[in-house]
Protein backbone atom coordinates (compact mmCIF):
# COMPACT_ATOMS: atom_id res chain seq x y z
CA UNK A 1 0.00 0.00 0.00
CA UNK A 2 3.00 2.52 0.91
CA UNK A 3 4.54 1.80 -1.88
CA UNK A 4 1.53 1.85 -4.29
CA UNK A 5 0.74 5.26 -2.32
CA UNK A 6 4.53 6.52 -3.16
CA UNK A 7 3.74 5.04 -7.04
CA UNK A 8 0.92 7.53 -7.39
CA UNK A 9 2.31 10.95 -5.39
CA UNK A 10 5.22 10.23 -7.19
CA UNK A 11 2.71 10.56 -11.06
CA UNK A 12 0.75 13.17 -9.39
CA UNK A 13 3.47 15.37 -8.72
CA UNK A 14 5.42 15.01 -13.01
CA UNK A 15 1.64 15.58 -13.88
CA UNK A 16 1.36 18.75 -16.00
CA UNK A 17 -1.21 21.45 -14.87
CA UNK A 18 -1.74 22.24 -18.58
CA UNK A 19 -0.94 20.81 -21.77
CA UNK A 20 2.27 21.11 -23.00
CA UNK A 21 3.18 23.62 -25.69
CA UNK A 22 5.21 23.31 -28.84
CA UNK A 23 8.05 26.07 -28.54
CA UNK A 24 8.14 27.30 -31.78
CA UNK A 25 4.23 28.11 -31.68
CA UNK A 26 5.08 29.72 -28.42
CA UNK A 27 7.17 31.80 -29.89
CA UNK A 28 5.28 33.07 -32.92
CA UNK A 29 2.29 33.94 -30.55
CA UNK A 30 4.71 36.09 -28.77
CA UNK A 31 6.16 37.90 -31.82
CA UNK A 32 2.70 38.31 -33.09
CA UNK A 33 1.63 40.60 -30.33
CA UNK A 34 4.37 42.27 -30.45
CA UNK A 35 4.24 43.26 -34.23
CA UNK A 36 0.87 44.46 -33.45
CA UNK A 37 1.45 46.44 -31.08
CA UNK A 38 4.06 48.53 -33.16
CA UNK A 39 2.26 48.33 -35.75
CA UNK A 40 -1.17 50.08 -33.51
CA UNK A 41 1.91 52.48 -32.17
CA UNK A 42 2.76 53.65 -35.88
CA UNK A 43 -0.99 54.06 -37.65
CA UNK A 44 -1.42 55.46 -34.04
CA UNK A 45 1.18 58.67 -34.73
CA UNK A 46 0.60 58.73 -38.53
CA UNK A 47 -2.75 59.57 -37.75
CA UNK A 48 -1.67 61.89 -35.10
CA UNK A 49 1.17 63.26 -37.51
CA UNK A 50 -1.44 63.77 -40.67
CA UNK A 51 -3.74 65.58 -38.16
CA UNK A 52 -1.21 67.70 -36.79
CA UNK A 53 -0.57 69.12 -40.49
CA UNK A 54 -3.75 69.31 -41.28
CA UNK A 55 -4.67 71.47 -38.97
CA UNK A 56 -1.43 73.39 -39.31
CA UNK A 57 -2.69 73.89 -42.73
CA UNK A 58 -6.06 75.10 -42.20
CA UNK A 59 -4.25 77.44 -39.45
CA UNK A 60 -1.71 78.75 -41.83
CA UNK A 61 -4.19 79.33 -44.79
CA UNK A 62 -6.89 80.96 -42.90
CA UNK A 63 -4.10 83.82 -41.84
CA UNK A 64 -2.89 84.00 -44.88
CA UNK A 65 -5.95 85.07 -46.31
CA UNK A 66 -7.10 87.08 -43.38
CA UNK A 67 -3.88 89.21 -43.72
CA UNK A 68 -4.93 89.42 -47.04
CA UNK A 69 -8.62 91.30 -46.71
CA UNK A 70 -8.45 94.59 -45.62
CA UNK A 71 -10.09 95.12 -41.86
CA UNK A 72 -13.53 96.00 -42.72
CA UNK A 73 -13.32 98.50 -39.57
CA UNK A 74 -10.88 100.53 -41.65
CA UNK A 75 -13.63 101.78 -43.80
CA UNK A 76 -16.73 103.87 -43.30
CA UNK A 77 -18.87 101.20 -45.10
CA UNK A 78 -17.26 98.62 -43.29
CA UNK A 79 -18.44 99.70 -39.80
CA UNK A 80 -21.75 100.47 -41.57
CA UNK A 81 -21.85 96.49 -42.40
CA UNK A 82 -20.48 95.21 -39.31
CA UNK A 83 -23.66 97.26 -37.19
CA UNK A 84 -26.59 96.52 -39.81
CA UNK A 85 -25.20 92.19 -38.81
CA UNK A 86 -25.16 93.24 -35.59
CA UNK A 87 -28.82 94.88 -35.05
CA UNK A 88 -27.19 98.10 -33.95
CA UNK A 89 -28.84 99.87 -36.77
CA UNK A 90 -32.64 98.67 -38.16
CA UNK A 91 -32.12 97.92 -41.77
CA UNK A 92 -35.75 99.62 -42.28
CA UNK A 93 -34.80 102.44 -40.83
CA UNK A 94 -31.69 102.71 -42.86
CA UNK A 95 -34.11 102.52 -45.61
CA UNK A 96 -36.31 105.08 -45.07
CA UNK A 97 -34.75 107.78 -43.37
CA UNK A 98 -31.22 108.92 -45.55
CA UNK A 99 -30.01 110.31 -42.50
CA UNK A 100 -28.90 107.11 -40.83
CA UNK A 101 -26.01 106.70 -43.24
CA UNK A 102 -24.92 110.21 -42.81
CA UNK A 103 -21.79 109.01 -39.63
CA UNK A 104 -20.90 106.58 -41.92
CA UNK A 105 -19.63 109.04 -44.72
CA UNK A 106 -17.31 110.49 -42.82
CA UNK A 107 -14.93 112.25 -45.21
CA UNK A 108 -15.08 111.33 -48.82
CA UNK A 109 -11.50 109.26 -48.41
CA UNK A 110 -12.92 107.13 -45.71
CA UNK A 111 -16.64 105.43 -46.86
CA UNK A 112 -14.34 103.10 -48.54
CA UNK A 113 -10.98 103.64 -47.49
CA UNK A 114 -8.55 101.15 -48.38
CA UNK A 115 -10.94 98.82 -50.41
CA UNK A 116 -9.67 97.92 -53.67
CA UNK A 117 -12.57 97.45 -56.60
CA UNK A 118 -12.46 93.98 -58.37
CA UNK A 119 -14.61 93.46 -61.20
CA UNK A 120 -17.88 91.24 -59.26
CA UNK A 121 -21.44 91.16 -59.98
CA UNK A 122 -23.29 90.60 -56.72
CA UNK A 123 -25.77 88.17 -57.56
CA UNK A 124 -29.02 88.80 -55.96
CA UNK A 125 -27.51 91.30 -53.85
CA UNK A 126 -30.95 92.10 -51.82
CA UNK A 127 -30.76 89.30 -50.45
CA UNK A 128 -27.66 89.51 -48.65
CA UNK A 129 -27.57 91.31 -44.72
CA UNK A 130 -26.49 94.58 -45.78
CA UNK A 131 -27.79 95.34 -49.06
CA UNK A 132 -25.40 97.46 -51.55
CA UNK A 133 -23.07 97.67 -48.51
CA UNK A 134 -21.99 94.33 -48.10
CA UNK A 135 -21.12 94.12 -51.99
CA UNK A 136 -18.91 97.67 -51.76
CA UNK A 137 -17.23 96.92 -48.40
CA UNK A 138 -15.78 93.37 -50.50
CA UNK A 139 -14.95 95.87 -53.36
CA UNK A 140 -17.41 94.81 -55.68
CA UNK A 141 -18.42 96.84 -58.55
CA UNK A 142 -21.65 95.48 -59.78
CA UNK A 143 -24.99 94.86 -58.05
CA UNK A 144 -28.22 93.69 -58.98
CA UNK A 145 -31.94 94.33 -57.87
CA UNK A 146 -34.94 92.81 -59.02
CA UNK A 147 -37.89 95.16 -59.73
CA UNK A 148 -41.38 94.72 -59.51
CA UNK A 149 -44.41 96.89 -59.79
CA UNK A 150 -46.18 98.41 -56.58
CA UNK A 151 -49.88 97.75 -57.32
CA UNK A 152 -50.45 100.67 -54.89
CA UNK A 153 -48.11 103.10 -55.80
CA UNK A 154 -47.18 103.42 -59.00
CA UNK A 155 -43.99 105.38 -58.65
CA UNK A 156 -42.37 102.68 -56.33
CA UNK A 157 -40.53 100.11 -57.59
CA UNK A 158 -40.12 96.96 -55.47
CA UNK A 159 -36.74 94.82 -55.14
CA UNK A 160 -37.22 90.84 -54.16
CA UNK A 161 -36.75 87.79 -55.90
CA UNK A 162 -40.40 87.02 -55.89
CA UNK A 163 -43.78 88.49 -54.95
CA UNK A 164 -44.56 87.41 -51.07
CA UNK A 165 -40.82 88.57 -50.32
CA UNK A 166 -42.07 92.42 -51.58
CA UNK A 167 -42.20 94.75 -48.37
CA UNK A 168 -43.41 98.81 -47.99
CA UNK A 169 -39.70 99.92 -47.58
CA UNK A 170 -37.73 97.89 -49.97
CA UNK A 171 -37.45 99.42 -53.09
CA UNK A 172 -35.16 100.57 -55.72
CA UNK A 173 -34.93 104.12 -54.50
CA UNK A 174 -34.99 103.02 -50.76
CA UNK A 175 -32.12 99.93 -51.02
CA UNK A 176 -29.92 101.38 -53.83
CA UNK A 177 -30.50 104.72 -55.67
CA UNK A 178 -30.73 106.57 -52.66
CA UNK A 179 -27.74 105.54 -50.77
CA UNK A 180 -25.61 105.81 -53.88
CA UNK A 181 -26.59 109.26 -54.33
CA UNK A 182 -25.60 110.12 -50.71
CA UNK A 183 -22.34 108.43 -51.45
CA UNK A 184 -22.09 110.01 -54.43
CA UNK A 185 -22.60 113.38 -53.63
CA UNK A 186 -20.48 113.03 -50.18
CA UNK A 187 -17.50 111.92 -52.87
CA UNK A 188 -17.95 115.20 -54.61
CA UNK A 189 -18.24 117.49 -52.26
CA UNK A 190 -15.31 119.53 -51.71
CA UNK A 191 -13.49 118.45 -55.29
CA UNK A 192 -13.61 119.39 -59.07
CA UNK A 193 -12.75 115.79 -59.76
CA UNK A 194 -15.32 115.59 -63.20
CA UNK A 195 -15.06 111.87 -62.36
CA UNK A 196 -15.22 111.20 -59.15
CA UNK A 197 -17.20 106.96 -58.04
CA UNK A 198 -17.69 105.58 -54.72
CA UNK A 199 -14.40 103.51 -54.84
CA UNK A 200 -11.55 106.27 -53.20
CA UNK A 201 -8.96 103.95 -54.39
CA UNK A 202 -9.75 103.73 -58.14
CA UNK A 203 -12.44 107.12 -58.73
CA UNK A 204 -12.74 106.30 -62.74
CA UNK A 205 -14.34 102.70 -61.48
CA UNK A 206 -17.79 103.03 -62.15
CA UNK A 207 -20.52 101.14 -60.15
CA UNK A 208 -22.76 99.21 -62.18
CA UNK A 209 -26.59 98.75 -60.97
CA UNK A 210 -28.04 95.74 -63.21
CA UNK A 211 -31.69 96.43 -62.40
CA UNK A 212 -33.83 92.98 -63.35
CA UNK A 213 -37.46 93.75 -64.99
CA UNK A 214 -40.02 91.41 -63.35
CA UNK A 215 -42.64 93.05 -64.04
CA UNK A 216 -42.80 93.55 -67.83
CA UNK A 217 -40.55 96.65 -68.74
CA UNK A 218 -43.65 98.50 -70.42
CA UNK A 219 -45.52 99.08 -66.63
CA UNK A 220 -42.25 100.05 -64.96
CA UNK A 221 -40.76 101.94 -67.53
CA UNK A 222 -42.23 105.57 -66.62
CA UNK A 223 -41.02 105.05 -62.93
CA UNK A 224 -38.29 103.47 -63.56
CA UNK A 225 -37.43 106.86 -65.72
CA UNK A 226 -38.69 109.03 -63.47
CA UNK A 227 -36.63 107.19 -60.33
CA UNK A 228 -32.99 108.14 -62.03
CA UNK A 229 -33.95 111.81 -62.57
CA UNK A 230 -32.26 113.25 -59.31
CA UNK A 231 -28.91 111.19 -60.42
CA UNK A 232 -29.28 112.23 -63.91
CA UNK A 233 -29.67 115.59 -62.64
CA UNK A 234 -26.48 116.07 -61.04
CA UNK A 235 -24.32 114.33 -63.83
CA UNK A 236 -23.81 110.76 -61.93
CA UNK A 237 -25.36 108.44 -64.67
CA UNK A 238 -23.08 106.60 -67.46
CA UNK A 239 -24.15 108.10 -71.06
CA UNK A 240 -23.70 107.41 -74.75
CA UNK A 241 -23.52 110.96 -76.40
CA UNK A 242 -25.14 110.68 -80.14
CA UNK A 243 -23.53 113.92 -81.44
CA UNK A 244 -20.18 112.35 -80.74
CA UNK A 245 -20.90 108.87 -81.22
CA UNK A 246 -18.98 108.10 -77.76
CA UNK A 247 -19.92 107.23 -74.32
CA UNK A 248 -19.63 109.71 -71.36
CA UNK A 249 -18.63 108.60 -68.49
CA UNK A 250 -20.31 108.16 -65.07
CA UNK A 251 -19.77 107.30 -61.86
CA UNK A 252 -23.05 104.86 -62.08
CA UNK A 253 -24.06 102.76 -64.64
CA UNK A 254 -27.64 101.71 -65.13
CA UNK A 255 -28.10 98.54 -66.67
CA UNK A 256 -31.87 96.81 -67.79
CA UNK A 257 -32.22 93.12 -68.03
CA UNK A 258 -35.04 90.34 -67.27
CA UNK A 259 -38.11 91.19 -69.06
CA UNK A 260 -37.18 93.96 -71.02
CA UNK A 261 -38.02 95.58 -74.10
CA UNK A 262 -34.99 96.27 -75.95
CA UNK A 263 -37.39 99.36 -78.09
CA UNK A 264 -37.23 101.12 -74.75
CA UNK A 265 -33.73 101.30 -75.00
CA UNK A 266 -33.44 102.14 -78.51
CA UNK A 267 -36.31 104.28 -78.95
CA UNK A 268 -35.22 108.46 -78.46
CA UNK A 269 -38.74 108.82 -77.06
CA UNK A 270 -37.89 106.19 -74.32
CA UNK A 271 -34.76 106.72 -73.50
CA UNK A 272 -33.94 110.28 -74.42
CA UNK A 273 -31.01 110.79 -72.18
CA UNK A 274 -29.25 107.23 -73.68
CA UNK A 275 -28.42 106.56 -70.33
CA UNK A 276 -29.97 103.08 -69.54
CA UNK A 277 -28.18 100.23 -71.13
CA UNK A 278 -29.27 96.97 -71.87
CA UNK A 279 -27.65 93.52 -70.69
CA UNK A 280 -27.47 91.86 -73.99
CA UNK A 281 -27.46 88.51 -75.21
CA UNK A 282 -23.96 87.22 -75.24
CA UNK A 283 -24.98 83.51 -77.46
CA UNK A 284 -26.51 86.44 -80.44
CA UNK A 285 -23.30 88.10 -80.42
CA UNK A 286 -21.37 84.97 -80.82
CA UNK A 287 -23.46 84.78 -83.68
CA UNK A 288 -22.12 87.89 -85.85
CA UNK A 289 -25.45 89.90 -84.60
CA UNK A 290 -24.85 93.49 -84.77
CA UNK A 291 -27.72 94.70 -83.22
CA UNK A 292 -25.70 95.38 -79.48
CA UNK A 293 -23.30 97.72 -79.21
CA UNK A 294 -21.56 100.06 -76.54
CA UNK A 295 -24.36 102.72 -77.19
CA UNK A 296 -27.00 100.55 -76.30
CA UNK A 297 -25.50 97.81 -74.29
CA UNK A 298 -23.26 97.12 -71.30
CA UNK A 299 -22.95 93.47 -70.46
CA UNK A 300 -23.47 90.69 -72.99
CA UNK A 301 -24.32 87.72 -70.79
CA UNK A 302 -25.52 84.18 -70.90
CA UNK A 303 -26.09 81.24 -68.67
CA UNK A 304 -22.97 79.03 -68.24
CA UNK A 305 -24.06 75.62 -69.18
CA UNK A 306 -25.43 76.76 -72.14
CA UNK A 307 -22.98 78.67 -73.39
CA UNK A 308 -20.88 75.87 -72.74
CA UNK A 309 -23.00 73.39 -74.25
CA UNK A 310 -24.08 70.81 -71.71
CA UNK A 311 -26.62 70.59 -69.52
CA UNK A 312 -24.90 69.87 -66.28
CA UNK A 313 -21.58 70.34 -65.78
CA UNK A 314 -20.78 67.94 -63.11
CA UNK A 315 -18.42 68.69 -59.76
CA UNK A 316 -15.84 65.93 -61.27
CA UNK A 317 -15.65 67.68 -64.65
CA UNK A 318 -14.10 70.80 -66.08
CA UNK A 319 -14.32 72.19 -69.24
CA UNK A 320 -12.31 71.24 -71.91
CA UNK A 321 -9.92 72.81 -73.84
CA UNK A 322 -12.81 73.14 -76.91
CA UNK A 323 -15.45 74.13 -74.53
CA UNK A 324 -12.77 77.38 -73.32
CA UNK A 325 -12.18 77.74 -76.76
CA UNK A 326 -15.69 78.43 -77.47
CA UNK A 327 -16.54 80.67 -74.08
CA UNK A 328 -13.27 82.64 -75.42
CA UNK A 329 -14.89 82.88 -79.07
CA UNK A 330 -17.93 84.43 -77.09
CA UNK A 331 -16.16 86.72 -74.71
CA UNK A 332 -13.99 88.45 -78.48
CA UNK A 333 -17.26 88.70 -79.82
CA UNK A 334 -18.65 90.83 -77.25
CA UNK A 335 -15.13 92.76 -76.11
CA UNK A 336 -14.84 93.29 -79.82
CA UNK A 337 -18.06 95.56 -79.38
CA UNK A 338 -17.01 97.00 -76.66
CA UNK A 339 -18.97 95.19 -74.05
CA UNK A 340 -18.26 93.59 -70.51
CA UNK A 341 -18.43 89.68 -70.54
CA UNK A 342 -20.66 87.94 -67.56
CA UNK A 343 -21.62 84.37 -66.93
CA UNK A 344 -24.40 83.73 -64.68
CA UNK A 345 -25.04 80.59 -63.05
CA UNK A 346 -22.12 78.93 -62.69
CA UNK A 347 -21.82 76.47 -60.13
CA UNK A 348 -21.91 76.55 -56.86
CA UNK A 349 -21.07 73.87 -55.19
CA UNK A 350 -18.63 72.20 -54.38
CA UNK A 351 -16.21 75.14 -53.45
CA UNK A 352 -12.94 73.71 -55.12
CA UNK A 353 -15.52 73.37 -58.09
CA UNK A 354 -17.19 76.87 -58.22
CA UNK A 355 -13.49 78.63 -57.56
CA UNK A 356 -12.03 76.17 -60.21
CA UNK A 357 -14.38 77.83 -62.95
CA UNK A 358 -13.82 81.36 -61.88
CA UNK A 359 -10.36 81.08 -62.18
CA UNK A 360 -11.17 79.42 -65.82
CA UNK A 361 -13.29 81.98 -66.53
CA UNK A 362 -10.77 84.90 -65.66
CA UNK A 363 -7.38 83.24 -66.52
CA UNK A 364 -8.45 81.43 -69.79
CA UNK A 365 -11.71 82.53 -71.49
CA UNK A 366 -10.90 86.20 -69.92
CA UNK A 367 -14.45 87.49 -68.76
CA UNK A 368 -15.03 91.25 -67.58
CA UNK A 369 -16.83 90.07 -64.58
CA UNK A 370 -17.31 86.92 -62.05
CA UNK A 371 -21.12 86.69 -61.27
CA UNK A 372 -20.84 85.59 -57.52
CA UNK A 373 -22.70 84.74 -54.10
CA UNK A 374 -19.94 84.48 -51.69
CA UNK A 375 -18.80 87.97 -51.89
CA UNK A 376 -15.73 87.05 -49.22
CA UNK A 377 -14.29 84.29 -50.97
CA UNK A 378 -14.49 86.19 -54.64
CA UNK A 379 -12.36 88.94 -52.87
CA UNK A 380 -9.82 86.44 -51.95
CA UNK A 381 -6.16 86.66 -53.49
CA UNK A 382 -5.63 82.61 -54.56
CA UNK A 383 -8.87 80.45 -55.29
CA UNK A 384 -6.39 77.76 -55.88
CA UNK A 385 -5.00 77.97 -51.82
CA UNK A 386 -8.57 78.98 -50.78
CA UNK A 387 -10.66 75.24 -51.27
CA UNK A 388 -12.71 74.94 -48.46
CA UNK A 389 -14.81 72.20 -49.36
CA UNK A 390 -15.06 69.69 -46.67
CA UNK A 391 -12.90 71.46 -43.42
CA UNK A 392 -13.67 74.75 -44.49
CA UNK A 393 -10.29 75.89 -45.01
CA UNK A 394 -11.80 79.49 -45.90
């Protein structure tokens, strides 16, 4: 029995608690989870690395191009913006009472001191904050307002992009002719300047107002007239002088487009002074038509996809190099004649996208004007650097 006892402590205690293991496979185990772990270490700080320059990046380029706008607080009309996003000044009231933009003017070097003009069309501009404002403060020297007729008042003109957005105290003279007078005649005083805009930086820059006809151009014609008399009065309006077959030149320029008559403009009985232009078409002057000139015409414009001849022009695509050479066949057509070449409806989105056509528009077809939404980013020194797409880099 002892000995059969000693037999079996004596297995019991060589017995292995688990089963044994083959060394090699030991091994491998063991180098495995060490490999992973570097391997979790190094996606770890590439990630942490790529991150770190991104937002280096986004850092860097955001300075650059905020060293790069002029302070908006350096200018009369920059303040003016700034309180009107604010609230500290009603937007009605700046409307209706003239006065209200009167500590803005300041001297005539300081409305817009510092602010170079760049040749943009502010799309829709009455829809933005600060109407007129907004668009002068980025330096932009074209505006637009859409007219309709005031059922109630027949010498008022309204400005909205449709009927329910029409209110009492938005209208042409209210949101645009009015101010630019003031501006106008704050610019002027004190100076025998004959030419003398609401840019201080470039004075022979002329503003252009592109004034869209909603309401057919035959009901708002006689207000529309009678609306530019106390500009025409004083000498501010762009005109095309028939005795000397040559345009005078003006510190505004009216321009007519949407549902216009193009008689009205032609006609001596309608337009006696010759100082409303139309916005021609830009695809008839492509076309060897004659009919547009500088004494009648401003812009020649067209739609983009159009012009370009597709019907989408999708975020992955850009034009080729026989779709520029066609917009550029448009644009001589029209600069031939004198006119300024515009492009609406370009795309918008994505930003790399929309930027990547303005700079084909301006470097390779070589259009007079950029018709733009995002006023800030238009007034921006390098589309290329500014791509703001997904992070918003701008």
């Amino acid at each position: 029995m002892a000995s059969m006892m000693k037999r079996m402590g004596s297995e019991n205690s060589w017995r292995p608690l688990w089963p044994a293991q083959d060394p090699k496979t030991s091994r491998t185990r063991r180098i495995t989870r060490i490999s992973l772990t570097y391997l979790q270490w190094s996606l770890l700080l590439l990630l942490l690395a790529g991150l770190s320059i991104l937002i280096a990046n986004i850092v860097l380029i955001r300075s650059i191009h905020a060293s790069k706008l002029p302070d908006l607080t350096d200018s009369g009309v920059g303040r003016l913006v700034q309180d009107i996003k604010a609230h500290r000044i009603d937007l009605k009231a700046l409307f209706t009472n003239p006065n209200t933009l009167k500590p803005y003017l300041g001297l005539d070097e300081s409305f817009t001191q510092d602010i170079a003009p760049i040749p943009c069309h502010s799309h829709n501009d009455y829809w933005r904050t600060a109407p007129l404002f907004e668009a002068l403060s980025n330096g932009c020297n074209s505006v637009e307002a859409d007219i309709w007729q005031d059922p109630n008042d027949s010498t008022n003109l309204f400005v909205g992009h449709g009927k329910r957005a029409l209110e009492p105290e938005r209208t042409l003279q209210n949101m645009y002719l009015r101010p630019i007078q003031a501006i106008l005649d704050r610019a002027y005083e004190g100076t025998t300047t004959p030419l003398q805009g609401v840019f201080t930086t470039s004075p022979t820059t002329t503003l252009v107002l592109l004034v869209d006809f909603k309401t057919p151009s035959e009901t708002l014609w006689s207000a529309f007239q009678d609306s530019l008399a106390p500009l025409r009065e004083k000498g501010y309006l762009r005109t095309w002088n028939e005795t000397s077959q040559s345009i005078i030149p003006g510190p505004l320029t009216i321009v007519a487009s949407g549902d216009i008559d193009f008689t009205l403009i032609t006609n001596e009985t309608t337009n006696p002074h010759h100082d409303i232009f139309i916005d021609a078409p830009l695809l008839d002057l492509a076309s060897s038509n004659t009919t547009y000139n500088v004494s009648n015409s401003y812009y020649a414009s067209s739609a983009f996809n159009p012009a370009l001849g597709v019907k989408n022009l999708y975020p992955w695509q850009s034009p080729s190099t026989a779709q520029v050479d066609t917009l550029r066949a448009q644009s001589t057509a029209a600069q031939d004649v004198g006119l300024q070449v515009r492009y609406w409806d370009t795309p918008a989105w994505p930003v790399s996208h929309m930027t990547g056509i303005w700079e084909t528009l301006v470097e390779r077809v070589g259009v007079d004007v950029l018709n733009v939404d995002d006023l800030e980013l238009a007034s921006r020194w390098d589309w290329r650097v500014c791509w703001r797409g997904l992070w918003g880099i701008c």
